[in-house]
Protein backbone atom coordinates (compact mmCIF):
# COMPACT_ATOMS: atom_id res chain seq x y z
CA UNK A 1 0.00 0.00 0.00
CA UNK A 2 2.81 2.13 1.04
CA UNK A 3 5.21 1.85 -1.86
CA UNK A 4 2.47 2.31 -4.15
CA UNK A 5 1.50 5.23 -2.84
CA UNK A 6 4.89 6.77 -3.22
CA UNK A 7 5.02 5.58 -6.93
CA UNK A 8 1.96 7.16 -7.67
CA UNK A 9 3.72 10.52 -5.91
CA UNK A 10 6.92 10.23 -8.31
CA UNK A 11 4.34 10.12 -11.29
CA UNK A 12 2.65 12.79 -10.09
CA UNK A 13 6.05 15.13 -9.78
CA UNK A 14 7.00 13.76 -12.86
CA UNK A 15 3.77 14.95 -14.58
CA UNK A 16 3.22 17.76 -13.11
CA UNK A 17 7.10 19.29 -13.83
CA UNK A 18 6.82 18.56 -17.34
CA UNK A 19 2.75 19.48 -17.78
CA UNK A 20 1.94 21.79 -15.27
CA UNK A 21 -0.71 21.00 -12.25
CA UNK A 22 -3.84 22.32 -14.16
CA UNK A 23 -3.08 19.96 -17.34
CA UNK A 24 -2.25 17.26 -15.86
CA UNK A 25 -5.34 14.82 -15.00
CA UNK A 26 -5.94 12.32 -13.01
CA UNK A 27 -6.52 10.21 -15.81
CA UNK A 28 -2.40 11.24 -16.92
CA UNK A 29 -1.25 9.84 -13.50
CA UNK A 30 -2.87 6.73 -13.38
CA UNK A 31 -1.94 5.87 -16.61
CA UNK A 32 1.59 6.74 -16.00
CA UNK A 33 1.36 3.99 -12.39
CA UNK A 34 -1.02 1.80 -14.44
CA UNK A 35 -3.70 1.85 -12.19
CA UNK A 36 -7.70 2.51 -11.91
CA UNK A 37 -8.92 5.77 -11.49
CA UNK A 38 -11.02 4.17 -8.39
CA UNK A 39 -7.48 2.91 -7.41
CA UNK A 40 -6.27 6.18 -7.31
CA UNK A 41 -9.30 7.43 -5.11
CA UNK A 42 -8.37 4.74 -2.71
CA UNK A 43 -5.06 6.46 -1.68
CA UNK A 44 -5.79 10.44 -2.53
CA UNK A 45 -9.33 13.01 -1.99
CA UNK A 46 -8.12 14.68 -5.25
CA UNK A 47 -5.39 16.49 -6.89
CA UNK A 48 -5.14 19.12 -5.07
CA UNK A 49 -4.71 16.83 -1.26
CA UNK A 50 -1.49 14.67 -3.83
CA UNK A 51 0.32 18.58 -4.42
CA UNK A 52 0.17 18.81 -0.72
CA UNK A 53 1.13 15.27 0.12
CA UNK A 54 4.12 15.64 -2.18
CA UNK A 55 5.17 19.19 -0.56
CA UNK A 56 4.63 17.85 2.70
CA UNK A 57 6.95 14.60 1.71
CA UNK A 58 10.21 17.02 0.44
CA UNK A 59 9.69 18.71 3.99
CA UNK A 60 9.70 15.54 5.61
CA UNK A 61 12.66 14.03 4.09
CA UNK A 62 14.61 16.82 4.49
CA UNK A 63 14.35 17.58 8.10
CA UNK A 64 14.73 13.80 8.38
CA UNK A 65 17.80 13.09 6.48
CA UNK A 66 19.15 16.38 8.57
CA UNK A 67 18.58 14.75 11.77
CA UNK A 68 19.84 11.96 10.89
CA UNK A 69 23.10 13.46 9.57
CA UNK A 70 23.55 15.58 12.83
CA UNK A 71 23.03 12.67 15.14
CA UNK A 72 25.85 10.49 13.38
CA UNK A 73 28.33 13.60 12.41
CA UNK A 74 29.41 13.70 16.58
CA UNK A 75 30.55 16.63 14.96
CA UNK A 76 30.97 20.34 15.97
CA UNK A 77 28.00 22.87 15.76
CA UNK A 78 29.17 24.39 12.92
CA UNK A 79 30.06 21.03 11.19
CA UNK A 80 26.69 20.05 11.21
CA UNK A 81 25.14 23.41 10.12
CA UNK A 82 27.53 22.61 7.34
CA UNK A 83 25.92 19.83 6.72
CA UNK A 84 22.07 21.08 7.12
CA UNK A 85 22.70 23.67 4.43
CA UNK A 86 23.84 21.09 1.86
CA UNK A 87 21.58 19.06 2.80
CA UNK A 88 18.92 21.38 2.08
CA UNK A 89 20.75 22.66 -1.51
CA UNK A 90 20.70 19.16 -2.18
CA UNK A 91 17.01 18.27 -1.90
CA UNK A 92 15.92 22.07 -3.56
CA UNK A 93 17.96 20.59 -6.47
CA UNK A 94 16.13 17.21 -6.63
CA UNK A 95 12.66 19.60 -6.60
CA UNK A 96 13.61 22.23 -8.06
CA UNK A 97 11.31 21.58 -11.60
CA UNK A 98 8.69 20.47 -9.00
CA UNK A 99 8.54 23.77 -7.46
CA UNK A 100 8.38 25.84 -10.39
CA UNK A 101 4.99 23.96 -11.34
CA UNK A 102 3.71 24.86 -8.63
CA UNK A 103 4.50 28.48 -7.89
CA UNK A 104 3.65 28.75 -11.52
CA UNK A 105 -0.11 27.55 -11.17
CA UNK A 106 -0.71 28.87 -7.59
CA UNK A 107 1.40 32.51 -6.96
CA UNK A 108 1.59 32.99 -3.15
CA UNK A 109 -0.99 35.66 -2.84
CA UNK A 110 -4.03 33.47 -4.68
CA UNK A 111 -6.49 32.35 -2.10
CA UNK A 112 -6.68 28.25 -1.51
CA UNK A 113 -5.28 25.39 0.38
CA UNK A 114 -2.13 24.67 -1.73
CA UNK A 115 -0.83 28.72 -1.43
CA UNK A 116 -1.95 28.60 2.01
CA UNK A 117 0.16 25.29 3.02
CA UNK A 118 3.10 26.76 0.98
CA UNK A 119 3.12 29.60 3.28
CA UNK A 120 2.86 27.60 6.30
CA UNK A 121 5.34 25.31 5.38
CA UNK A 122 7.79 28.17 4.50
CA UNK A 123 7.38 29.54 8.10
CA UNK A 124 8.20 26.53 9.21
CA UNK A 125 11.05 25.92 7.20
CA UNK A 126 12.12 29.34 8.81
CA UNK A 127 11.58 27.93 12.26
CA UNK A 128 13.93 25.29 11.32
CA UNK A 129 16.13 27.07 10.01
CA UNK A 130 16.64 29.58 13.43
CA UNK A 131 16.72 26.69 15.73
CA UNK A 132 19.88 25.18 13.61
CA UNK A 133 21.47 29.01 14.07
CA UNK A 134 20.07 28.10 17.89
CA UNK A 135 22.00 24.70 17.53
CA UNK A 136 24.96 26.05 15.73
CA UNK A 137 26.07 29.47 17.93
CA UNK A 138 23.79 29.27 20.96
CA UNK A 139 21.75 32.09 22.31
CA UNK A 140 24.26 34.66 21.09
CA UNK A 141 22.50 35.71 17.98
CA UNK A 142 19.00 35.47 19.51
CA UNK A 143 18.57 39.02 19.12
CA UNK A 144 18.99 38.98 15.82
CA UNK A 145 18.13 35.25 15.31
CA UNK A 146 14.85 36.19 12.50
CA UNK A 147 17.84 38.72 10.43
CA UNK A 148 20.77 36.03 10.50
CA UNK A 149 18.20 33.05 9.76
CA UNK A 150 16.97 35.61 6.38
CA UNK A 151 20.55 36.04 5.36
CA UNK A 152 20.61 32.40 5.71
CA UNK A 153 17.97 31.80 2.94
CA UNK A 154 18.84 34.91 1.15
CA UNK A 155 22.16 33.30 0.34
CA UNK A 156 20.88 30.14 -0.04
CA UNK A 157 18.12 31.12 -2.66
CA UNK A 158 21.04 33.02 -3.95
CA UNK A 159 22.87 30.11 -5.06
CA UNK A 160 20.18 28.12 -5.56
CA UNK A 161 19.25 30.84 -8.58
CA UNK A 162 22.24 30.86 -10.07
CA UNK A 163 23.01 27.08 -10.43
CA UNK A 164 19.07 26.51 -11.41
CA UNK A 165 17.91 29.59 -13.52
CA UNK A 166 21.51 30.96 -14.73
CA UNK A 167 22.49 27.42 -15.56
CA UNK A 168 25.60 27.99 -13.59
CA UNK A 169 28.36 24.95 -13.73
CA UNK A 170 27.13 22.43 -11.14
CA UNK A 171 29.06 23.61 -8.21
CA UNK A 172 30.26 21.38 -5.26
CA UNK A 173 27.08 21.82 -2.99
CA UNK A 174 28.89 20.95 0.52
CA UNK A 175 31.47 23.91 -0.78
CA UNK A 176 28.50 26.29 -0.96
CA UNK A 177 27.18 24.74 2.54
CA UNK A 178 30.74 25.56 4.22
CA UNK A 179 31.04 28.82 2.66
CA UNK A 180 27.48 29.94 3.92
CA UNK A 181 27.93 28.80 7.20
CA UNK A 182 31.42 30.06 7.70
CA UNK A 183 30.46 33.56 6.44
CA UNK A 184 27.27 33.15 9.35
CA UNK A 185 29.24 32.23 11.45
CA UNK A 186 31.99 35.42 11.08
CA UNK A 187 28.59 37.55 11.15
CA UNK A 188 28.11 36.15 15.38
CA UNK A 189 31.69 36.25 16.30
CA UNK A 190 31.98 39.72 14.96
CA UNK A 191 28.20 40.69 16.19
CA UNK A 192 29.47 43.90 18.30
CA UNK A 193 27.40 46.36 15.43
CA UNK A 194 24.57 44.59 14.75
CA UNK A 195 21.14 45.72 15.44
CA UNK A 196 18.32 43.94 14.78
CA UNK A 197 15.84 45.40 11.88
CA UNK A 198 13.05 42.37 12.07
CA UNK A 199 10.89 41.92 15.51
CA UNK A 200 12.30 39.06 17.24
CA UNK A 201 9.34 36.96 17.47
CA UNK A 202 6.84 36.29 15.10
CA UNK A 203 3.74 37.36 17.22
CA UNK A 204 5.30 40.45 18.81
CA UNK A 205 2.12 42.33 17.32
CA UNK A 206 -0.18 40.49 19.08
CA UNK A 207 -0.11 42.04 22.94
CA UNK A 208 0.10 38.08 24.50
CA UNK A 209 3.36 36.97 26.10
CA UNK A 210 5.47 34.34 24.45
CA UNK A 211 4.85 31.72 27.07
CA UNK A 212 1.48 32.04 26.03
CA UNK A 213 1.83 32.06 22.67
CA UNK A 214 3.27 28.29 23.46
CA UNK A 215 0.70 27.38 25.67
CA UNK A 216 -1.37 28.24 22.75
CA UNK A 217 0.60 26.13 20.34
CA UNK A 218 1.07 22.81 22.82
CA UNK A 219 -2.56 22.71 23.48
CA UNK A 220 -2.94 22.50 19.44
CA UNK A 221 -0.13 19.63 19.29
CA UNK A 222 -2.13 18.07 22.20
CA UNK A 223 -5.40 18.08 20.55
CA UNK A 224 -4.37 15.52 17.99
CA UNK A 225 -2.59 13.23 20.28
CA UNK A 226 -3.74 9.55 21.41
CA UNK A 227 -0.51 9.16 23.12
CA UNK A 228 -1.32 9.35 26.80
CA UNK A 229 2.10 9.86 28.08
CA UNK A 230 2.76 12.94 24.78
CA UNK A 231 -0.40 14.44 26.40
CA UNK A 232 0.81 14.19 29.86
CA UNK A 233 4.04 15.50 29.35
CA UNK A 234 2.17 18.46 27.59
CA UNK A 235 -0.24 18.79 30.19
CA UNK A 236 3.01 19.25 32.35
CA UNK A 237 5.00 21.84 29.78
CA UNK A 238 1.63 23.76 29.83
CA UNK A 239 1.19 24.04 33.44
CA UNK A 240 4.98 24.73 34.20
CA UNK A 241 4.85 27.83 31.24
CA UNK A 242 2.14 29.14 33.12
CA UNK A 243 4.11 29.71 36.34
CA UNK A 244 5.29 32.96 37.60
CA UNK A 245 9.06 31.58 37.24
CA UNK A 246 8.99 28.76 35.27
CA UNK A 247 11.65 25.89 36.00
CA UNK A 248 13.50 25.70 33.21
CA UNK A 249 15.98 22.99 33.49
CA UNK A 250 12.23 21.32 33.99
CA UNK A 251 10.75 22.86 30.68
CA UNK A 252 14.07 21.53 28.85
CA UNK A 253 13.91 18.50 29.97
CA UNK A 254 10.36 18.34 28.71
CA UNK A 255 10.67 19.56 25.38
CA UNK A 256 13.91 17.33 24.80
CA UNK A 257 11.45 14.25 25.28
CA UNK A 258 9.03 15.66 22.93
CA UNK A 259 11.09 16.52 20.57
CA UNK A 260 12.71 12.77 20.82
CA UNK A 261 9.05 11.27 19.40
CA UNK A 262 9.99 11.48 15.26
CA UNK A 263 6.18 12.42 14.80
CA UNK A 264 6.41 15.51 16.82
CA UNK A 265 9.98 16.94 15.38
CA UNK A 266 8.57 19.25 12.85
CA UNK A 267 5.50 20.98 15.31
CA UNK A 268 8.10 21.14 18.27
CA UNK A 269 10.79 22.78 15.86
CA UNK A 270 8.86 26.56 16.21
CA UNK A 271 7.94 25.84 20.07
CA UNK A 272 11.70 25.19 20.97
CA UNK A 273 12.94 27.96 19.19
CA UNK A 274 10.70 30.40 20.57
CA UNK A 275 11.78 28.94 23.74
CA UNK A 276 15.58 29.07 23.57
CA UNK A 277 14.97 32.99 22.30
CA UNK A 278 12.51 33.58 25.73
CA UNK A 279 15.64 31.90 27.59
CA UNK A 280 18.26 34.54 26.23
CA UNK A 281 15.07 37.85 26.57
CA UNK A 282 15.87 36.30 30.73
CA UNK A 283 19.24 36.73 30.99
């Protein structure tokens, strides 16, 4: 059922790089997997939920094959930044026709679920990508963790361009992924002139404290949980943010364990951020 499923995906890329999303019908893919239309049905609501499924899967397998990489590296922090930012050059690359489809048929700024989950995967991607500054220099760039983690991209897009749209030789990506990270990192050793130009969280508009702003987002994790022990350990995390001090060798502790459960990574990527940033705003 499984590996079907994910042949029926590669199709679908396949098809909808060379066709766009809007020509391509679901008639096209199952001919491509040769398979029933019902047969089809019996793994996907439509089009539109496969486009999602497949975005969601190049999230997936990147953050994966990054975790993975900084687990076995035993390396230092900035080694495995290194690594995270080829990595990610590496999997852009393998979409990169994928992509184009899709911005192509749905611009950011159209109304529907496929611009919508673009967005919200591209915060998230964000997220990631602050908590592996987080992981990489500690909490000495937290003021200016949402400008360094823009750089980040900005370069990284940057590259990405020029080997993709300039047809550019095809440079040595883990070159590009120590240059970028050694250049970040000279930017927080030599930080003494930097002031921040972006708000350093997300929600500072919104007059609620950051504490509860992850109260807010741990009750949504813990709505979709059937894991008794996830939910108590939430039910703990949420009643420990909402002391006047709260412990936070106690909070770490409890976050660590979430974040442990491979099913839970990606949500608990934003809330462990936000909390490392809260943990520098104390000092």
């Amino acid at each position: 059922m499984g590996q079907r499923r994910e042949e029926m995906l590669d199709a679908a890329v396949q098809l909808f790089q060379k066709n766009g999303f809007h020509s391509t019908s679901v008639e096209d893919i199952t001919r491509a997997c040769g398979i029933s239309k019902g047969a089809f049905y019996n793994h996907f609501d439509s089009k539109e939920s496969m486009i999602l499924q497949v975005l969601q899967r190049y999230y997936d397998e990147m953050f994966r094959e990054a975790d993975y990489f900084s687990k076995g590296l035993h390396s230092s922090p900035i080694k495995v930044l290194k690594k995270k930012i080829t990595i990610e050059l590496e999997r852009s690359i393998d979409y990169r026709y994928f992509f184009h489809a899709v911005m192509a048929d749905f611009p950011p700024d159209d109304d529907g679920p496929i611009p919508k989950s673009l967005n919200r995967m591209q915060h998230q991607l964000h997220e990631w990508h602050k908590h592996a500054l987080l992981e990489a220099f500690g909490p000495k760039p937290g003021k200016y963790l949402n400008d360094l983690a823009v750089v980040m991209e900005g370069t990284v897009h940057s590259y990405l361009m020029k080997i993709i749209w300039e047809g550019a030789p095809a440079f040595p990506l883990d070159r590009i992924g120590d240059l970028i990270a050694e250049c970040l990192h000279a930017i927080v050793a030599n930080d003494e002139h930097i002031f921040p130009v972006l708000p350093r969280h997300v929600k500072d508009a919104v007059p609620v404290s950051i504490l509860e702003n992850m109260k807010h987002d741990l009750d949504a994790i813990r709505a979709e949980l059937g894991d008794k022990k996830d939910i108590q350990t939430i039910d703990l995390l949420i009643e420990e943010l909402g002391q006047e001090k709260p412990r936070e060798f106690l909070i770490d502790a409890l976050l660590n364990q979430l974040y442990r459960r491979p099913n839970l990574k990606n949500q608990l990527t934003v809330i462990l951020t936000t909390w490392e940033v809260w943990k520098d705003d104390e000092i």
